[in-house]
C-alpha atoms as a PDB file:
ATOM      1  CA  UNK A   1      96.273  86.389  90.616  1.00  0.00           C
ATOM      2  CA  UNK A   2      99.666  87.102  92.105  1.00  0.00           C
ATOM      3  CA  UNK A   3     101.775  83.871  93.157  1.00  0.00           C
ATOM      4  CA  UNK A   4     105.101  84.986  93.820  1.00  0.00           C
ATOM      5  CA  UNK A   5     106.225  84.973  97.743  1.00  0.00           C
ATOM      6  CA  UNK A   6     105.588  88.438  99.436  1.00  0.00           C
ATOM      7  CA  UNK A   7     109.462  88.110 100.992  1.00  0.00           C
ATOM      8  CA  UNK A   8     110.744  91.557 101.017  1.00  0.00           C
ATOM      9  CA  UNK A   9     107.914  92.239  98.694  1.00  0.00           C
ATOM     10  CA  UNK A  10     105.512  94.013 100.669  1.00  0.00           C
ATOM     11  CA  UNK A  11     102.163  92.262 100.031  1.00  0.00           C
ATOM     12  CA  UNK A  12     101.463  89.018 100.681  1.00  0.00           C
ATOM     13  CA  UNK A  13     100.428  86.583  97.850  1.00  0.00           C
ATOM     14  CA  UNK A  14      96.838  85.187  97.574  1.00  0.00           C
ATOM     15  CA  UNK A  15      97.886  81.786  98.088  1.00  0.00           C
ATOM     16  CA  UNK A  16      99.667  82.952 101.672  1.00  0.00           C
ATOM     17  CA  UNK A  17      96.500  84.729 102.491  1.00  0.00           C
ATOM     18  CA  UNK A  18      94.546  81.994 101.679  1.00  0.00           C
ATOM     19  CA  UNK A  19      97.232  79.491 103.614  1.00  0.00           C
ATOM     20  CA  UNK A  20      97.402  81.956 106.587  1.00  0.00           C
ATOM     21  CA  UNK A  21      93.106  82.104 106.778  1.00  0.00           C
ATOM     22  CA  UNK A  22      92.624  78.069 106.455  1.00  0.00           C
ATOM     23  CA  UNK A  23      94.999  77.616 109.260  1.00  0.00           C
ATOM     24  CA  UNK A  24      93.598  80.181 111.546  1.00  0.00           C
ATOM     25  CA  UNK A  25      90.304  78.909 110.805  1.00  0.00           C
ATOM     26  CA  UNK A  26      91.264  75.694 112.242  1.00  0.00           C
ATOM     27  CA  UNK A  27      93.349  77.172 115.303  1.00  0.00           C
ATOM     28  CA  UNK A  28      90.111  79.055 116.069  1.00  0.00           C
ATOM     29  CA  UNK A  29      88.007  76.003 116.010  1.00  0.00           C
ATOM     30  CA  UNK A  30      90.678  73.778 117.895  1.00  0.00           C
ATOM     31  CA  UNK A  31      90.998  76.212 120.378  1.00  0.00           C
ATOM     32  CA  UNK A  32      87.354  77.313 121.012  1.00  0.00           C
ATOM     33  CA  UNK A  33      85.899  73.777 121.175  1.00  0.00           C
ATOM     34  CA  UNK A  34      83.954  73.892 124.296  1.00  0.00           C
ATOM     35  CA  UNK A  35      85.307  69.750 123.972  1.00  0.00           C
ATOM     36  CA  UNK A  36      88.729  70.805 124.034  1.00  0.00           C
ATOM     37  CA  UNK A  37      88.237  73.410 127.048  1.00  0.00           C
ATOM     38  CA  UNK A  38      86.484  70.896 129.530  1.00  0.00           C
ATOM     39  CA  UNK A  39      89.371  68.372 128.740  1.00  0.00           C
ATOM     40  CA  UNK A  40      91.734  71.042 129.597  1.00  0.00           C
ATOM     41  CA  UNK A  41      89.937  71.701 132.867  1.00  0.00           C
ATOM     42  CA  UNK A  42      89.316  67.597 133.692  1.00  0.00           C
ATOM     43  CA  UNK A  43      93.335  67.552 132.918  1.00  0.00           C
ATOM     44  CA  UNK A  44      94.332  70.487 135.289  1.00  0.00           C
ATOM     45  CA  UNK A  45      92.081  68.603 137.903  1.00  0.00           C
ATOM     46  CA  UNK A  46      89.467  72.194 138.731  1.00  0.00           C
ATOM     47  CA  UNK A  47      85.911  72.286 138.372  1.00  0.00           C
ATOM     48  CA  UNK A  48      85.472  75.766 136.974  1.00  0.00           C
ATOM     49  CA  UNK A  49      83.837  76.965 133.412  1.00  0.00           C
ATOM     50  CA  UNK A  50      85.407  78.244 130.590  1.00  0.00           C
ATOM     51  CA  UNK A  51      84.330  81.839 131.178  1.00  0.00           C
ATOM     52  CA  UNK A  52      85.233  81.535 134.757  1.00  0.00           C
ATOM     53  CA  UNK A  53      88.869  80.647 133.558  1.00  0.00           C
ATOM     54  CA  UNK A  54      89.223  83.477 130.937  1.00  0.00           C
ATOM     55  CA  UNK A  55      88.178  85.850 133.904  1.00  0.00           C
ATOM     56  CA  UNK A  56      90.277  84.656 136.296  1.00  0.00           C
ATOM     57  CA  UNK A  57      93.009  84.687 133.378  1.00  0.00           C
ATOM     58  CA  UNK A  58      92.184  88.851 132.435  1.00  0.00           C
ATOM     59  CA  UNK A  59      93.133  89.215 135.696  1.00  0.00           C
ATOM     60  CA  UNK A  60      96.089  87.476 136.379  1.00  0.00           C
ATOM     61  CA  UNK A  61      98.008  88.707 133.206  1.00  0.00           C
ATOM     62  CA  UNK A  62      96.637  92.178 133.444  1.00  0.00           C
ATOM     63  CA  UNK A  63      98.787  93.039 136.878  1.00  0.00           C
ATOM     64  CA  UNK A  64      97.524  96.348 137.719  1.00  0.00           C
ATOM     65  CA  UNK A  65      96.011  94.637 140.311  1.00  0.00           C
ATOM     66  CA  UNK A  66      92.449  95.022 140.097  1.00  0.00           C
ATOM     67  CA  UNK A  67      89.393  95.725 137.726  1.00  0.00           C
ATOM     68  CA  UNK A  68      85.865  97.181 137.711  1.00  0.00           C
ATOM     69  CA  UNK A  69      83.013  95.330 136.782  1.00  0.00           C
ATOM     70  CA  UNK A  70      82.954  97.323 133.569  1.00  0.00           C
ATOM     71  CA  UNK A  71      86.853  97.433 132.504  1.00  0.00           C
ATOM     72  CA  UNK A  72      86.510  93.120 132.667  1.00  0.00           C
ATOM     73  CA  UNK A  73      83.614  93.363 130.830  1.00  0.00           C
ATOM     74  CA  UNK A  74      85.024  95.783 127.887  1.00  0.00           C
ATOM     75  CA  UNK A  75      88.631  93.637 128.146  1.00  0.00           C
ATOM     76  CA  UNK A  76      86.271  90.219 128.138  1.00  0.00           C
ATOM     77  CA  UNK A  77      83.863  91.320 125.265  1.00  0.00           C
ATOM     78  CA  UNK A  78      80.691  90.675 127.318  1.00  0.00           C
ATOM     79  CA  UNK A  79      78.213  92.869 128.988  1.00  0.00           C
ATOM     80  CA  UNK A  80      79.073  93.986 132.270  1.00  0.00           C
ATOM     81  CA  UNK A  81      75.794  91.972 133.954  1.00  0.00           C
ATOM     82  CA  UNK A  82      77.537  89.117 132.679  1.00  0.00           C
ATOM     83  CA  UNK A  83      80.833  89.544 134.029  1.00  0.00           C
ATOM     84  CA  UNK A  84      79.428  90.244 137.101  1.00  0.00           C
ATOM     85  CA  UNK A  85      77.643  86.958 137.518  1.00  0.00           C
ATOM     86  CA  UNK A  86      80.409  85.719 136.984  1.00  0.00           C
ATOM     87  CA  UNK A  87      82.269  87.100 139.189  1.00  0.00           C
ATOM     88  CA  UNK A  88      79.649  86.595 141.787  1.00  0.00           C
ATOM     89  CA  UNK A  89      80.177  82.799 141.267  1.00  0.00           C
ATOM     90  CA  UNK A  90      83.990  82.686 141.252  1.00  0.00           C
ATOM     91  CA  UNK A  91      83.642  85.047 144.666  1.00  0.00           C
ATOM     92  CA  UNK A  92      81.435  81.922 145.985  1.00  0.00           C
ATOM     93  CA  UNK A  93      84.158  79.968 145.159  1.00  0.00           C
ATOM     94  CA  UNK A  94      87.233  81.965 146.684  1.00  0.00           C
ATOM     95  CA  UNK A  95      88.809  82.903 143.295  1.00  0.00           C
ATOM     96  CA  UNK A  96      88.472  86.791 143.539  1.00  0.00           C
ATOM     97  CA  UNK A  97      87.158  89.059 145.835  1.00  0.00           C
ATOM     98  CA  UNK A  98      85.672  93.010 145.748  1.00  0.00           C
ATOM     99  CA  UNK A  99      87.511  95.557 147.134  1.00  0.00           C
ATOM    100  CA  UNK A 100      86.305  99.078 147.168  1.00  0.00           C
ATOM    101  CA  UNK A 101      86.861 101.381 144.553  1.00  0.00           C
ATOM    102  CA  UNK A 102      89.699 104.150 145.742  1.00  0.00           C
ATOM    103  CA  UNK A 103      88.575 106.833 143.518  1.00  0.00           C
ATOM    104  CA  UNK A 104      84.854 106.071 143.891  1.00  0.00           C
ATOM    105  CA  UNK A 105      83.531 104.297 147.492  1.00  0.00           C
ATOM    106  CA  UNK A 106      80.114 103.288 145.518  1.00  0.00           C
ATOM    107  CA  UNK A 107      82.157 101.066 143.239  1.00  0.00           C
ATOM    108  CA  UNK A 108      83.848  97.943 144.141  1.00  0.00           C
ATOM    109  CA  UNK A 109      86.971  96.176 142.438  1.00  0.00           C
ATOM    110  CA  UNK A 110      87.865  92.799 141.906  1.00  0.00           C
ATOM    111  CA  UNK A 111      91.327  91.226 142.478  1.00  0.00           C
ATOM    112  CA  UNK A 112      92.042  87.576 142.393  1.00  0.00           C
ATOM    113  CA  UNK A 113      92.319  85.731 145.039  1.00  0.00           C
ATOM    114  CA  UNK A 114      95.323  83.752 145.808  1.00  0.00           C
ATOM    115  CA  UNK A 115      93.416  80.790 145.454  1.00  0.00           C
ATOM    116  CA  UNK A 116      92.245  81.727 142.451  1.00  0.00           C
ATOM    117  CA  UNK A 117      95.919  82.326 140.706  1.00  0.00           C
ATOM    118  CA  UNK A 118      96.419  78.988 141.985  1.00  0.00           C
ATOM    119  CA  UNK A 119      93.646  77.616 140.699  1.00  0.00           C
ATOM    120  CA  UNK A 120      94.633  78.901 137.022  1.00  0.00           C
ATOM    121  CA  UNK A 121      98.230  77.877 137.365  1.00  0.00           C
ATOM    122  CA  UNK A 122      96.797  74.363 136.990  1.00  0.00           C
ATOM    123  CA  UNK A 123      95.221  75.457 133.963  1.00  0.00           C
ATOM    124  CA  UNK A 124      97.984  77.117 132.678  1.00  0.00           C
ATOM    125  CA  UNK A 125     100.535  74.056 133.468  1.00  0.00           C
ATOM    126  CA  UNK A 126      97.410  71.662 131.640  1.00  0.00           C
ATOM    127  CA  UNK A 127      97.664  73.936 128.841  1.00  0.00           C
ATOM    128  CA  UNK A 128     101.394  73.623 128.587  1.00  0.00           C
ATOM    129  CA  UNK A 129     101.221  70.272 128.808  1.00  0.00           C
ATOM    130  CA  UNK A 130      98.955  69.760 125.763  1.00  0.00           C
ATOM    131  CA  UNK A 131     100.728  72.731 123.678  1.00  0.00           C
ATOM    132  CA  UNK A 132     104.715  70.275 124.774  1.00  0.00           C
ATOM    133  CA  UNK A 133     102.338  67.216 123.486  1.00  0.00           C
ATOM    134  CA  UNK A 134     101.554  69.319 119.885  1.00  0.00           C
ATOM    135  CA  UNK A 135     105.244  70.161 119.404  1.00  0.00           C
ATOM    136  CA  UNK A 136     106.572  66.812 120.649  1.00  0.00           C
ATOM    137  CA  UNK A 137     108.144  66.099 117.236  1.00  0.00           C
ATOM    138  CA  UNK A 138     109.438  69.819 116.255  1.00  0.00           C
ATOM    139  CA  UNK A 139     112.828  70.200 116.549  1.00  0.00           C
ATOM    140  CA  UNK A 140     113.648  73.208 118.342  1.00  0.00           C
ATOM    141  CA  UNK A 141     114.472  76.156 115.492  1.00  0.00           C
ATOM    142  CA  UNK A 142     111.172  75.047 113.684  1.00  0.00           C
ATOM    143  CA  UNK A 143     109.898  76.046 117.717  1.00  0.00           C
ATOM    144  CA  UNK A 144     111.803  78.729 117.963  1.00  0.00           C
ATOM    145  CA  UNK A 145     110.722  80.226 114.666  1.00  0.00           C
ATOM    146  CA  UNK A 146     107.090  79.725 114.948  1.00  0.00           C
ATOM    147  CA  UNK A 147     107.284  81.209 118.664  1.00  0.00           C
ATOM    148  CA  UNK A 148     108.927  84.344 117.136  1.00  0.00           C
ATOM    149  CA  UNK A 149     106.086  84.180 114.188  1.00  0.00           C
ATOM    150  CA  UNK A 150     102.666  83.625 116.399  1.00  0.00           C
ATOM    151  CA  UNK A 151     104.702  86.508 119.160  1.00  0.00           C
ATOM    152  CA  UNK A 152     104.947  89.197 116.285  1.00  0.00           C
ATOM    153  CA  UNK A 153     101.953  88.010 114.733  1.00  0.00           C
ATOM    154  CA  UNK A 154      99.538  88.684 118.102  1.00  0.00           C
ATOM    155  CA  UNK A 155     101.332  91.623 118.260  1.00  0.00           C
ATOM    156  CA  UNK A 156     100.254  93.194 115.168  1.00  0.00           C
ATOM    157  CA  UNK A 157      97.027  91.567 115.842  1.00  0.00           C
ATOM    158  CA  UNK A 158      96.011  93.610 119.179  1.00  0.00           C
ATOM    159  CA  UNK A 159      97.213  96.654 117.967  1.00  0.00           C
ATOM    160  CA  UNK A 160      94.760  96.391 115.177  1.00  0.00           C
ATOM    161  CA  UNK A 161      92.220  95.420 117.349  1.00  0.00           C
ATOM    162  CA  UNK A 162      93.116  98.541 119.630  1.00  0.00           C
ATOM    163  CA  UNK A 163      93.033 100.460 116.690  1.00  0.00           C
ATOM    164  CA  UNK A 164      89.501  99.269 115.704  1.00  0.00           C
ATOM    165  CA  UNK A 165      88.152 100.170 119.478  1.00  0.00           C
ATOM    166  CA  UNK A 166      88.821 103.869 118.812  1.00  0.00           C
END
């Protein structure tokens, strides 16, 4: 078994591996915990779901303004008769709305509503708020240097998953 650091060496170690996959094992947990997620939503103050939120967040960080049914579906991982209940419910609510499709009047897109960015700002600013209570006691280069890390890490992270899809 290899054991000497992979700095400058190419491939990682075992024991990195094996470091690296026990702690994103646990991030995954933390962060999927239905628990954690409706704690997050009592603390931003909105009564909304969790897939309602990671709708309504596709399309605020994907600005090209608006999605079909089917692109939210293949960017959520769900089937598009999922995605458009959903969206059904958050229209009920006033988070997005349908607009129809330039390039094809039978098909309808959906936007988000200003009410529903502002609506997910409170998520997002309840999110912060729990990610500034985690890091309370780093000091700010140890911040710094796992921002840079988890930045370069996702990074190399979607393109493989790009890569996968074709």
């Amino acid at each position: 078994m290899k054991t000497t650091s992979s700095k400058g060496s190419g491939a990682p170690s075992n024991e990195e591996l094996d470091l690296v996959a026990a702690s994103l094992q646990v991030l995954a947990r933390a962060f999927n915990q239905a628990r954690t997620h409706e704690q997050l939503l009592q603390d931003a103050g909105v009564r909304l779901d969790r897939a309602g939120s990671a709708l309504l967040y596709k399309l605020y960080v994907h600005t090209d303004g608006s999605f079909r049914v089917s692109e939210l579906a293949e960017r959520l991982g769900i089937d598009a008769p999922a995605v458009t209940r959903k969206v059904q419910q958050l229209e009920r609510l006033g988070f997005v709305a349908r607009d129809a499709d330039p390039e094809d009047k039978r098909a309808t897109r959906i936007r988000l509503t200003s009410s529903g960015e502002e609506t997910l700002q409170l998520v997002l600013a309840a999110h912060k708020r729990r990610l500034a209570r985690l890091f309370a006691d780093w000091t700010a280069e140890e911040l710094r240097s796992f921002a840079s890390s988890m930045s370069r890490f996702a990074e190399v992270l979607t393109r493989d998953m790009e890569n996968d899809r074709d």
